[in-house]
N, C-alpha and C. Protein backbone atom coordinates (compact mmCIF):
# COMPACT_ATOMS: atom_id res chain seq x y z
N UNK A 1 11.83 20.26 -44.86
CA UNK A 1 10.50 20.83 -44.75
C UNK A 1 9.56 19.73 -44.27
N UNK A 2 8.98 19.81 -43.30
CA UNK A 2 8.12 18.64 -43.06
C UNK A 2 7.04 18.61 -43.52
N UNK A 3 5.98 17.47 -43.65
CA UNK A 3 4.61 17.21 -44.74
C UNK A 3 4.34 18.43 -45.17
N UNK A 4 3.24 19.04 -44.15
CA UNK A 4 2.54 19.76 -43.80
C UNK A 4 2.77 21.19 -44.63
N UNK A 5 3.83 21.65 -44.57
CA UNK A 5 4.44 22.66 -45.27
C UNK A 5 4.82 22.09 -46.62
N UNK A 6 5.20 20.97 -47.24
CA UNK A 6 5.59 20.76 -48.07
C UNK A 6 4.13 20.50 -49.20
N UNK A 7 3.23 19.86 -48.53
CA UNK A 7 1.75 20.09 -49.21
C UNK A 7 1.36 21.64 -49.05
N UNK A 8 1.23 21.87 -48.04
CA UNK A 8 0.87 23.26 -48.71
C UNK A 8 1.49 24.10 -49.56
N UNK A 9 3.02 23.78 -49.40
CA UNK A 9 3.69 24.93 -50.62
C UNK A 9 3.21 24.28 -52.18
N UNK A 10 3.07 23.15 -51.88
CA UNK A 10 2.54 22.25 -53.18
C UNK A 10 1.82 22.38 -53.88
N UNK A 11 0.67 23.07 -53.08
CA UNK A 11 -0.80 23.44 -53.40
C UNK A 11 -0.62 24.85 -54.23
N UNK A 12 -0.12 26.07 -53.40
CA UNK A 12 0.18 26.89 -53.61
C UNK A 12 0.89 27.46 -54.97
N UNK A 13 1.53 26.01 -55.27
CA UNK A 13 2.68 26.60 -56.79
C UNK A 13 1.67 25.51 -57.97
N UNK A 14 0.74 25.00 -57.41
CA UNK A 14 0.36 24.14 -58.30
C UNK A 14 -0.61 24.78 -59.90
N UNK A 15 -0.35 23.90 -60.69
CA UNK A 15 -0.82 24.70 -61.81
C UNK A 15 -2.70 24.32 -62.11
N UNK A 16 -3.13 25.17 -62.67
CA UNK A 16 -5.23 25.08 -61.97
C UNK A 16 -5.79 23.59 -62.57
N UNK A 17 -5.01 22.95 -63.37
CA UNK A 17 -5.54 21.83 -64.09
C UNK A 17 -5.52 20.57 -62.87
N UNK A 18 -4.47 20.90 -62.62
CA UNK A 18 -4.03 19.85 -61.62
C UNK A 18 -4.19 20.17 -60.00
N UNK A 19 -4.94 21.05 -59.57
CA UNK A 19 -5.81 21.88 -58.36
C UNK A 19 -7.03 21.41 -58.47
N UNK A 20 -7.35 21.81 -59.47
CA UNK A 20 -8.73 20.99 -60.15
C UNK A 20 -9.10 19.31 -59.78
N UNK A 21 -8.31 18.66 -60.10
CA UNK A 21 -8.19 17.17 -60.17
C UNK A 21 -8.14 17.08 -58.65
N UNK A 22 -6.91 17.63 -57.52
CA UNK A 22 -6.88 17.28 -56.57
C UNK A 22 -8.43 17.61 -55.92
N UNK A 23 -9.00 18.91 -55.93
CA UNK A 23 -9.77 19.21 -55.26
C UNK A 23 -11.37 17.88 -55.77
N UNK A 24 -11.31 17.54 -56.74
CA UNK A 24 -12.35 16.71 -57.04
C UNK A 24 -11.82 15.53 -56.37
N UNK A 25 -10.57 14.94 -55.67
CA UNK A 25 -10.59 13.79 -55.61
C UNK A 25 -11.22 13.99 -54.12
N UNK A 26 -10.29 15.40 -53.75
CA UNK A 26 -10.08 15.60 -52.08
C UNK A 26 -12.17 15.83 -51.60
N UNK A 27 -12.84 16.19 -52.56
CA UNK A 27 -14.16 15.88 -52.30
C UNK A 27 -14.66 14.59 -52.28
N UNK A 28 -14.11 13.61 -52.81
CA UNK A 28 -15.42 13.08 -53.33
C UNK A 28 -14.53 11.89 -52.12
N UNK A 29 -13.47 11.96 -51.59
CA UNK A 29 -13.48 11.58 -50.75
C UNK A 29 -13.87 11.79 -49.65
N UNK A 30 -13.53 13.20 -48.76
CA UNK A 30 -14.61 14.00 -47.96
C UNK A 30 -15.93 13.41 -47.63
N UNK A 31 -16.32 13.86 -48.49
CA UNK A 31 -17.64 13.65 -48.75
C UNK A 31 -18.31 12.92 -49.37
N UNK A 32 -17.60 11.78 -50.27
CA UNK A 32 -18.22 11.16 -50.55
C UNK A 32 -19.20 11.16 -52.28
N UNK A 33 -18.88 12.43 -52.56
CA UNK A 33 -19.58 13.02 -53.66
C UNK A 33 -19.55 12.43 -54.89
N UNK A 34 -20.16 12.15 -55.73
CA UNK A 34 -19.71 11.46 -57.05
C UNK A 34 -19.69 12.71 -57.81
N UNK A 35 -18.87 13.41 -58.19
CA UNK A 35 -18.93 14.90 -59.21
C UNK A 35 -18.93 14.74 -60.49
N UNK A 36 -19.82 15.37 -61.36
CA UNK A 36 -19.53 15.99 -62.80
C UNK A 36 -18.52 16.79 -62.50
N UNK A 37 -17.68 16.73 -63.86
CA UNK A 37 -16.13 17.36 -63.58
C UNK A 37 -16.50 18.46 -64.72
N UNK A 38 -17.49 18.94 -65.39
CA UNK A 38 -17.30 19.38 -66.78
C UNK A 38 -15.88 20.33 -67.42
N UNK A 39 -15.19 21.22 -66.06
CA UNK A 39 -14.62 22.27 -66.09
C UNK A 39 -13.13 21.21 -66.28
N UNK A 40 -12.93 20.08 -66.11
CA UNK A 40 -11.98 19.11 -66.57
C UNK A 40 -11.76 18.02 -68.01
N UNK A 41 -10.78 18.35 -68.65
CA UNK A 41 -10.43 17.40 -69.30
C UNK A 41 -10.07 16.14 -69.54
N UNK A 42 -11.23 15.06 -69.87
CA UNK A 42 -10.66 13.89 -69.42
C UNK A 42 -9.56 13.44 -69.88
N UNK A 43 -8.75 12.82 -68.76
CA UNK A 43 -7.50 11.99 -68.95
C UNK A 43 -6.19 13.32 -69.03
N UNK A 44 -6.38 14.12 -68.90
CA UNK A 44 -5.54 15.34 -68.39
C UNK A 44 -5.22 15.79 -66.84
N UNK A 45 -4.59 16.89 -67.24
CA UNK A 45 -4.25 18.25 -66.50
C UNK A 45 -5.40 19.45 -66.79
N UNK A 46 -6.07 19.61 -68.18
CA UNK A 46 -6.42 20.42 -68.62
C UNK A 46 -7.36 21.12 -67.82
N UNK A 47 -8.18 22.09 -68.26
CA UNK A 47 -9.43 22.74 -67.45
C UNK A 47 -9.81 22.96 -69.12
N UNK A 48 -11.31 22.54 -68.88
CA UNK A 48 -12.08 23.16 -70.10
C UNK A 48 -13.06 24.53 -69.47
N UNK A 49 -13.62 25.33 -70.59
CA UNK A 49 -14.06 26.70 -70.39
C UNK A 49 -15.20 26.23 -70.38
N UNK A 50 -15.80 27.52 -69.45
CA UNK A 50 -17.43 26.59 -68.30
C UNK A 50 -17.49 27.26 -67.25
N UNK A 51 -18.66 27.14 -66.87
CA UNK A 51 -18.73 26.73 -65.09
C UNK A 51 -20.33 26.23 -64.68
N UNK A 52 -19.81 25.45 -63.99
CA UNK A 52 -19.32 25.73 -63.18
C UNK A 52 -17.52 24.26 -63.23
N UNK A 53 -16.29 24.82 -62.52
CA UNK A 53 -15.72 23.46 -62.81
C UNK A 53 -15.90 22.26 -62.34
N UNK A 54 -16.92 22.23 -61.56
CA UNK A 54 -17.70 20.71 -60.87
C UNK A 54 -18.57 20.79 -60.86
N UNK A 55 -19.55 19.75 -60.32
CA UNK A 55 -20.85 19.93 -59.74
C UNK A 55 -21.35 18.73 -59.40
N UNK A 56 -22.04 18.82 -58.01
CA UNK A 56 -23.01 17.88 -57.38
C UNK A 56 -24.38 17.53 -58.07
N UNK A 57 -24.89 16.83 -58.46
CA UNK A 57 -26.67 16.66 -58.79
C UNK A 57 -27.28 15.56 -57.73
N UNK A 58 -28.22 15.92 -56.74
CA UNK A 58 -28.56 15.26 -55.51
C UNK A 58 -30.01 14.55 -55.65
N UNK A 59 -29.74 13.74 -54.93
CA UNK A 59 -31.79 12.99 -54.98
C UNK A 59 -32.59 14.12 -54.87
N UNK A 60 -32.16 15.27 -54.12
CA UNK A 60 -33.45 16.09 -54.01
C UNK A 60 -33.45 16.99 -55.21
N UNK A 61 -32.85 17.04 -56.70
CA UNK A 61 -32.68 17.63 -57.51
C UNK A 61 -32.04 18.91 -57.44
N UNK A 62 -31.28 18.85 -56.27
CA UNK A 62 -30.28 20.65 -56.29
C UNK A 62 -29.12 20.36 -56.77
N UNK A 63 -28.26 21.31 -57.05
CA UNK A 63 -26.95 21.29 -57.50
C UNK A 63 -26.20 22.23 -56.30
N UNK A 64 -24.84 21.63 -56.25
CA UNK A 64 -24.00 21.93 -55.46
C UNK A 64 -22.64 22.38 -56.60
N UNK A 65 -22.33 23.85 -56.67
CA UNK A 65 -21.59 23.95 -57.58
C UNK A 65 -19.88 24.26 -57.20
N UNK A 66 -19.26 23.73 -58.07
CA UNK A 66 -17.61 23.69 -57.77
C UNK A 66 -16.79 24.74 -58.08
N UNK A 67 -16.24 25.79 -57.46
CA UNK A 67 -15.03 26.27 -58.39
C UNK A 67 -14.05 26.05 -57.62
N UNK A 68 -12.40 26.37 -58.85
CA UNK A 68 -11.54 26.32 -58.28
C UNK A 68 -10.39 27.71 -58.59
N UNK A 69 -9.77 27.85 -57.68
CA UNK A 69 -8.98 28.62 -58.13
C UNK A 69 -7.30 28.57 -57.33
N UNK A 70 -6.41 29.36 -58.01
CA UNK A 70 -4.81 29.31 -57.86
C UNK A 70 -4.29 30.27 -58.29
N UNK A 71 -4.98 31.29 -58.43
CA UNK A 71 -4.38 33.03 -58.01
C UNK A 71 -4.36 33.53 -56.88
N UNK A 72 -3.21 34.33 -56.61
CA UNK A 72 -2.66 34.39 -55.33
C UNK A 72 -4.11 35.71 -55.02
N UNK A 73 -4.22 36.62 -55.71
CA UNK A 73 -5.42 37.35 -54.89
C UNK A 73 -6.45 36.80 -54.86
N UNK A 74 -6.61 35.74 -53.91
CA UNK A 74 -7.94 35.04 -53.25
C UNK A 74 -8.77 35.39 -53.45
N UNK A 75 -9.17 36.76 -52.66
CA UNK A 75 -10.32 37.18 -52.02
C UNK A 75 -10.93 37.89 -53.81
N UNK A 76 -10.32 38.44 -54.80
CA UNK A 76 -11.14 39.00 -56.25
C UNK A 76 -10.82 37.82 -56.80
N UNK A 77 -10.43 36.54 -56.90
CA UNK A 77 -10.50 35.54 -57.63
C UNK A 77 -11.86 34.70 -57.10
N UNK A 78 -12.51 34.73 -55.77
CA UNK A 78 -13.30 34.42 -54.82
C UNK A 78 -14.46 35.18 -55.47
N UNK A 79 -14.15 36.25 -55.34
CA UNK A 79 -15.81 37.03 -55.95
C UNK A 79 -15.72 36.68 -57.08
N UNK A 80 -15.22 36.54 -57.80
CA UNK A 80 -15.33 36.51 -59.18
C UNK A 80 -15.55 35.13 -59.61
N UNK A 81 -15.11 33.98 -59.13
CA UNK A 81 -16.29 32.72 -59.01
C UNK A 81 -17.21 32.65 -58.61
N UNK A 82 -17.78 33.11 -57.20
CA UNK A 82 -18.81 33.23 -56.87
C UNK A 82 -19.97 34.09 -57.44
N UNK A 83 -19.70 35.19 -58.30
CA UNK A 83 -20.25 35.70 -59.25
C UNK A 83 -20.93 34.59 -60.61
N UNK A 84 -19.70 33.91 -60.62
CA UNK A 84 -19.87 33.22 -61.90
C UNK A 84 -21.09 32.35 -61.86
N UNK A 85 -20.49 31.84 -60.55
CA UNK A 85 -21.68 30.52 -60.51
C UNK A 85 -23.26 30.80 -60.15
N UNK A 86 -23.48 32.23 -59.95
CA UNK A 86 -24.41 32.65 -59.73
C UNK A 86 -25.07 33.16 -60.76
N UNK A 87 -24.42 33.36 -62.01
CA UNK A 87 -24.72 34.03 -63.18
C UNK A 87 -24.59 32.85 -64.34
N UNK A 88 -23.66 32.19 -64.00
CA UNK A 88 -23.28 31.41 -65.51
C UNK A 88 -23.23 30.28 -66.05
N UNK A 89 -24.32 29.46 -64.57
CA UNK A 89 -24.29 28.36 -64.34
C UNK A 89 -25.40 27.73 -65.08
N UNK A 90 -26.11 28.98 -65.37
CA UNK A 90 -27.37 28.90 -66.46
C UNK A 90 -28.39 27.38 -65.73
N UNK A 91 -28.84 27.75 -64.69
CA UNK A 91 -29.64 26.67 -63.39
C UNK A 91 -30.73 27.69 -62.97
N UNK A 92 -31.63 27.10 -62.96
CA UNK A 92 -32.63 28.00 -62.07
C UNK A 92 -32.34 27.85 -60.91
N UNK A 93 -32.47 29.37 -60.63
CA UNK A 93 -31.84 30.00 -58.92
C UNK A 93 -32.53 28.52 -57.72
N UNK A 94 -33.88 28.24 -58.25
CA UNK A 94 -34.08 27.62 -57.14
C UNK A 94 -33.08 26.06 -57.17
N UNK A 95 -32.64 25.49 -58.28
CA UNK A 95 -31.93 24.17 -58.09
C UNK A 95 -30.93 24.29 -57.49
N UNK A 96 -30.36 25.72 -57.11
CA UNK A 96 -28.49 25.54 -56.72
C UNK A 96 -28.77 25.78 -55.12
N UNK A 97 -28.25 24.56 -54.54
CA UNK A 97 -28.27 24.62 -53.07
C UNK A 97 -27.25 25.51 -52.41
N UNK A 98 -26.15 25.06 -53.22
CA UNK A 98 -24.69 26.18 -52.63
C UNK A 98 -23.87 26.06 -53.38
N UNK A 99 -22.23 26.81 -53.25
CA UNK A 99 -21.79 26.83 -53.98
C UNK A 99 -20.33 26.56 -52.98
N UNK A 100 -19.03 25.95 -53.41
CA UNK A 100 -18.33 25.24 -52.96
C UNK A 100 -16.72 25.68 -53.28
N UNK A 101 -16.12 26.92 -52.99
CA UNK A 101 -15.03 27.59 -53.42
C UNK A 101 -13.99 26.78 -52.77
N UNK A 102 -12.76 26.20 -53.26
CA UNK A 102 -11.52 26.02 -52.96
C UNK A 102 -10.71 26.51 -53.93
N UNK A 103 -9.83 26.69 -52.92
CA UNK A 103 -9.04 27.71 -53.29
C UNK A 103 -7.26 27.60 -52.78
N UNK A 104 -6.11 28.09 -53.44
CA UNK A 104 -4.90 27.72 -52.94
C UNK A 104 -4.37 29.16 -52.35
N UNK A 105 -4.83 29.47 -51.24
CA UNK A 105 -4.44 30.15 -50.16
C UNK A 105 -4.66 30.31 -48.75
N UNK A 106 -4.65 30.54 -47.85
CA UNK A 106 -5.39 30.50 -46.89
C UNK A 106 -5.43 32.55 -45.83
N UNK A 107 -5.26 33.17 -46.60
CA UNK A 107 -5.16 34.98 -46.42
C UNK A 107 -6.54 35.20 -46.46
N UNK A 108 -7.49 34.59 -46.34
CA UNK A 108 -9.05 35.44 -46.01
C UNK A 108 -9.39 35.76 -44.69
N UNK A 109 -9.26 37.14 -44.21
CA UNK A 109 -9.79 37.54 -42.99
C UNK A 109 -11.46 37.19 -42.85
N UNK A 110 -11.43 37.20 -41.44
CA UNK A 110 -13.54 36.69 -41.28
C UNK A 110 -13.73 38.18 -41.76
N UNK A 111 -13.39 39.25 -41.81
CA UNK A 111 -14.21 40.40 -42.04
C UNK A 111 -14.33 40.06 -43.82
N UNK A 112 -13.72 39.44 -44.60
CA UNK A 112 -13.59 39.27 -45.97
C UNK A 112 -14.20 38.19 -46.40
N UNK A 113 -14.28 37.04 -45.24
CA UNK A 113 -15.08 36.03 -45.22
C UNK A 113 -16.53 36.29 -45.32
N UNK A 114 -16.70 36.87 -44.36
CA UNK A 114 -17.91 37.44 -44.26
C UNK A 114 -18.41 38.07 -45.17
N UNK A 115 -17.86 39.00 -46.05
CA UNK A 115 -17.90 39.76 -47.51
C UNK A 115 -18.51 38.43 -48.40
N UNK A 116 -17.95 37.58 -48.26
CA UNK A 116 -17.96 36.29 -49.70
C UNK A 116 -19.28 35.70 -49.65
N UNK A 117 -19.68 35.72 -47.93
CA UNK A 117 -20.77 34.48 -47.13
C UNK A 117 -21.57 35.70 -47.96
N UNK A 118 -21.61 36.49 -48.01
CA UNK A 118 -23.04 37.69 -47.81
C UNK A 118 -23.46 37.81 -49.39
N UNK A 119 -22.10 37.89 -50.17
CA UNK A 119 -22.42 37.55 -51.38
C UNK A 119 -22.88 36.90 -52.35
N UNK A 120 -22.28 35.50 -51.71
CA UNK A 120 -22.86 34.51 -52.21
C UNK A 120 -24.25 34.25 -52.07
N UNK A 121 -25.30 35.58 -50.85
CA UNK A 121 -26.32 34.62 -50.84
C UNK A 121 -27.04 34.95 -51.91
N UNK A 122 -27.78 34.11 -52.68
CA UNK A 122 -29.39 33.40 -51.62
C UNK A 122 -28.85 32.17 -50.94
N UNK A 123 -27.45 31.94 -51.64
CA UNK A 123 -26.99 30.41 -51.54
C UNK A 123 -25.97 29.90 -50.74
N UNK A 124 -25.70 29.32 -50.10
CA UNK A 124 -24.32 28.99 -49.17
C UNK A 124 -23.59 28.74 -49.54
N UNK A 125 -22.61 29.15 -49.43
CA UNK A 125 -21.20 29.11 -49.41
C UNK A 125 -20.40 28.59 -48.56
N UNK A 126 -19.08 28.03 -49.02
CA UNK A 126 -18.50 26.83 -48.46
C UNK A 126 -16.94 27.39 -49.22
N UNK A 127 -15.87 27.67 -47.95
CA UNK A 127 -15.10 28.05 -48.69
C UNK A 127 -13.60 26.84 -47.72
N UNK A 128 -13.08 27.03 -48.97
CA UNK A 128 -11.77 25.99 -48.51
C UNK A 128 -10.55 25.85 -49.12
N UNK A 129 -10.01 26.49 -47.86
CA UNK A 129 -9.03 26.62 -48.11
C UNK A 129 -7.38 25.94 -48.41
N UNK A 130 -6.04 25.99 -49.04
CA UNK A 130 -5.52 25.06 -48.82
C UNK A 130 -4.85 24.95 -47.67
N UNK A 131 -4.80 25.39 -46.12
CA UNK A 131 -4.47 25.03 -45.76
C UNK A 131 -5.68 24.03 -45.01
N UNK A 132 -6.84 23.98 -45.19
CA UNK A 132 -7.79 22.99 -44.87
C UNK A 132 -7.34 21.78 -45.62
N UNK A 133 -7.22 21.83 -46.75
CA UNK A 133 -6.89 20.84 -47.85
C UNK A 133 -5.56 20.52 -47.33
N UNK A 134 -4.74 20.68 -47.04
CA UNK A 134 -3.49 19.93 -46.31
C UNK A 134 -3.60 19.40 -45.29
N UNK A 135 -4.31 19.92 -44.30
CA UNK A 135 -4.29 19.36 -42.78
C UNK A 135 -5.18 18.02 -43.18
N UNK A 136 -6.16 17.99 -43.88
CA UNK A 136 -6.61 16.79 -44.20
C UNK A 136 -6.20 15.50 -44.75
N UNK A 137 -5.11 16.02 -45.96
CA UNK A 137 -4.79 14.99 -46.84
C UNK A 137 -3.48 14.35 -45.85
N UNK A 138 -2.94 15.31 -45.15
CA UNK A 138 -2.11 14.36 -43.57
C UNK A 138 -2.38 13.95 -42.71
N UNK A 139 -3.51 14.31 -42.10
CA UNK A 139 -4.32 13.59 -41.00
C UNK A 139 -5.21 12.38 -41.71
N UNK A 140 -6.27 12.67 -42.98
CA UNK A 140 -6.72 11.51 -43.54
C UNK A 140 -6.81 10.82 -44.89
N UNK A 141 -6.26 11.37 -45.46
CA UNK A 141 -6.17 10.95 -46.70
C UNK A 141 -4.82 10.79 -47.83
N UNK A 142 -4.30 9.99 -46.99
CA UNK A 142 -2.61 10.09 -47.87
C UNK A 142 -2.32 9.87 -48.83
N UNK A 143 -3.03 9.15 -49.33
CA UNK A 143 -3.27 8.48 -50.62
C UNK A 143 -3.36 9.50 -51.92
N UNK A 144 -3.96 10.53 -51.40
CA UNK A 144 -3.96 11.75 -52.37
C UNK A 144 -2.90 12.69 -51.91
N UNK A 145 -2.56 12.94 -50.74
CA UNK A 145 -1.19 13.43 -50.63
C UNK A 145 -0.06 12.90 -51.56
N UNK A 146 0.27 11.45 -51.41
CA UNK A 146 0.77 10.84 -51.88
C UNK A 146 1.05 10.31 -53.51
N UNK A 147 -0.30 10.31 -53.80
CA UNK A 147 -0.61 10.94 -55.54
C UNK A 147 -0.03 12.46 -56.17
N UNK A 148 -0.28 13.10 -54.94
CA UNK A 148 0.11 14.53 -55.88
C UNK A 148 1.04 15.42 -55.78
N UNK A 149 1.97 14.71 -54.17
CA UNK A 149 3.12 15.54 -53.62
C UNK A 149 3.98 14.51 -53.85
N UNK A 150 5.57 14.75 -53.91
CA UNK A 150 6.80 14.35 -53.58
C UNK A 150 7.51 14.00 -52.33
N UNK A 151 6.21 12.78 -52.00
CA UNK A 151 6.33 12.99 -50.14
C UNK A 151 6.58 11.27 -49.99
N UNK A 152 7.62 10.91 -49.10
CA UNK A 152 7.97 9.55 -49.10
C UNK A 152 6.49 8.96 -48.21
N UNK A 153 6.65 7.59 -48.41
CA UNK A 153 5.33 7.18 -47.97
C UNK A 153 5.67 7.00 -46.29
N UNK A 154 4.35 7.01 -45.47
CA UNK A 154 4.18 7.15 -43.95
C UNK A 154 3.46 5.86 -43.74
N UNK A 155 2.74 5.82 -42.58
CA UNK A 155 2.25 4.66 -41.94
C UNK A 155 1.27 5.25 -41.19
N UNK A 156 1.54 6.34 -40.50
CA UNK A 156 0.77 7.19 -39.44
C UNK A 156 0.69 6.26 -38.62
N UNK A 157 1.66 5.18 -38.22
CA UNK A 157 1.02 4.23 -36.90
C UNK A 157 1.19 5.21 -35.78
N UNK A 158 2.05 6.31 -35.77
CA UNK A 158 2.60 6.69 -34.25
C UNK A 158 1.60 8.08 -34.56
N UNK A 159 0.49 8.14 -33.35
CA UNK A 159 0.12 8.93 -32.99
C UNK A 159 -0.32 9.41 -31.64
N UNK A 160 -0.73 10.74 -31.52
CA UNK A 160 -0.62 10.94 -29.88
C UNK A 160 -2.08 10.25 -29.40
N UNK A 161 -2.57 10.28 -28.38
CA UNK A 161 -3.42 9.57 -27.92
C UNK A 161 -4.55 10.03 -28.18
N UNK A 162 -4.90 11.33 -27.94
CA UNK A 162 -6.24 12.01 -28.51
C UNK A 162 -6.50 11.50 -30.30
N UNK A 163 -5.75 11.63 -31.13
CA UNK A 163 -5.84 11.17 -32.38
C UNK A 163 -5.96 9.80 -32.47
N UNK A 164 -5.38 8.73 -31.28
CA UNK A 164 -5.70 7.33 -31.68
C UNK A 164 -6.99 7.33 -31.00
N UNK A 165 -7.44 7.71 -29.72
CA UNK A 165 -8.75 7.69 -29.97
C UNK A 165 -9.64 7.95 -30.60
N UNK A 166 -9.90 9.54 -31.15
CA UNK A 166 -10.47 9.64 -32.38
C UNK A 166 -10.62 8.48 -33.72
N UNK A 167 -9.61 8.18 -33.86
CA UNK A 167 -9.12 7.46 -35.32
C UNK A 167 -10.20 5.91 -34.76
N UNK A 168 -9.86 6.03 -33.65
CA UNK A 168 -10.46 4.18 -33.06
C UNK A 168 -11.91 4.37 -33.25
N UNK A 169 -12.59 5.54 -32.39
CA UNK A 169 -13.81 6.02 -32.44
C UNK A 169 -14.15 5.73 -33.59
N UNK A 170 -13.73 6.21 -34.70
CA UNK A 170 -14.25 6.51 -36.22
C UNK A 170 -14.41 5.10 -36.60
N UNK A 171 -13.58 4.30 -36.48
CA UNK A 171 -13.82 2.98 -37.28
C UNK A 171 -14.90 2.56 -37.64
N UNK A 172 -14.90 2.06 -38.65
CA UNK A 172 -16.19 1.05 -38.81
C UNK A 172 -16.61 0.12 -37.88
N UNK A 173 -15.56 -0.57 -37.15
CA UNK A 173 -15.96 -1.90 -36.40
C UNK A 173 -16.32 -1.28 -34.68
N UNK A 174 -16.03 0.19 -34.35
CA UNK A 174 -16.30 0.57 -33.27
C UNK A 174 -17.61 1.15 -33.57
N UNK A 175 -18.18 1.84 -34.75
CA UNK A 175 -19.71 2.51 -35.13
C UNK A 175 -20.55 1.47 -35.31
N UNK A 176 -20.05 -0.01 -35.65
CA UNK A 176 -20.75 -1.12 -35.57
C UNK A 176 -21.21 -1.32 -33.94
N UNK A 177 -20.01 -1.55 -32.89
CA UNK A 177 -20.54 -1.95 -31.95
C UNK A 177 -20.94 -0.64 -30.82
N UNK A 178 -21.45 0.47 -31.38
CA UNK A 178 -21.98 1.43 -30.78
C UNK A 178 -23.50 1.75 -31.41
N UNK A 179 -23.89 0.73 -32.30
CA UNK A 179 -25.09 0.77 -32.57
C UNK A 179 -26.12 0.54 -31.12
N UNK A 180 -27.18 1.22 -31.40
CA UNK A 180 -28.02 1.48 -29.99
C UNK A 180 -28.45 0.04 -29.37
N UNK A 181 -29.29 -0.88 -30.25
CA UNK A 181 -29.20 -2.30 -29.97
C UNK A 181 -28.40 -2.72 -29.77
N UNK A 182 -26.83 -2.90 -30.08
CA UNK A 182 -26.00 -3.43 -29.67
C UNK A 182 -25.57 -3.04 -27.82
N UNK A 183 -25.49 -1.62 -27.65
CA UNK A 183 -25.49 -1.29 -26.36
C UNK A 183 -26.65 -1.96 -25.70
N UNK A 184 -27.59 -1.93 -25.72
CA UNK A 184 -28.63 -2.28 -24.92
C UNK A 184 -28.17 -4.14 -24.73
N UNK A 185 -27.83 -4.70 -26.03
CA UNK A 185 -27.70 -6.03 -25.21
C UNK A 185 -26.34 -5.85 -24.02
N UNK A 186 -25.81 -5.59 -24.60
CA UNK A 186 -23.79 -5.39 -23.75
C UNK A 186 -24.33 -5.02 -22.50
N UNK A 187 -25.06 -4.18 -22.02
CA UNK A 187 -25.68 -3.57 -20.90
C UNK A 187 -26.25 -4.40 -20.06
């Protein structure tokens, strides 16, 4: 089975304590996020009862709220967080900026998508799926692949050329010397 399939079936059979954990790491790398975990047990697997099971608190004082889920019917496990966090998050409507569903499937049609976006409002919605969550943790983040799958370790040196450019682009030491002053002297 190669990575790719082997993380996602991974995701898929995984039990919610430990979905939980990945999805907080697979954020806060992402993005960067520092999360309240409340819906986690520290130093576990566990999930404690709550919601929301994460959450963002931002300089501008909004909250960005987390759920997770690992029932195979997505799309009523989907409303039914997104319900939650809209009801049970006990936040005034105006602090919650959006709300942040991952989830271990990837079976949401846009016509069902669209169902979730419409629901969720006043607030945005952000939905993610695992096969988003796989293509990532193999393209950038192995380290959590590697933490949570049964996957021998890689190197990723060999890639096709569009991806080593990308990957080069991204660097730090190429966003250094693409700073606007820097062009203007090079010029």
């Amino acid at each position: 089975m190669d990575r790719f399939n082997q993380i996602e079936e991974g995701i898929r059979i995984m039990e919610g304590g430990r979905f939980q954990k990945l999805c907080d790491r697979y954020l806060h790398q992402k993005y960067g996020w520092e999360l309240n975990t409340p819906g986690s047990m520290d130093g576990s697997n566990k999930t404690t009862a709550g919601t929301p099971d994460s959450y963002l608190h931002d300089i501008s004082d909004s909250y960005i709220l987390m759920m997770y889920g690992t029932r195979q019917d997505s799309e009523k496990k989907l409303m039914s967080d997104i319900d939650d966090a809209k009801t049970k998050a006990k936040l005034p409507k105006n602090k919650i900026k959006g709300i942040v569903c991952c989830y271990a499937g990837s079976n949401i049609s846009a016509e069902e998508n669209n169902k979730l976006v419409e629901y969720a409002k006043p607030y945005r919605l952000k939905l993610i799926s695992s096969t988003t969550i796989a293509n990532d943790l193999l393209d950038e983040y192995h380290s959590l692949a590697l933490d949570f799958f049964d996957l021998p370790k890689w190197t990723d040196q060999i890639n096709s050329f569009d991806k080593f450019i990308n990957k080069h682009d991204k660097s730090k030491l190429m966003l250094h010397y693409q700073h606007p002053i820097l062009i203007k002297m090079i010029d």
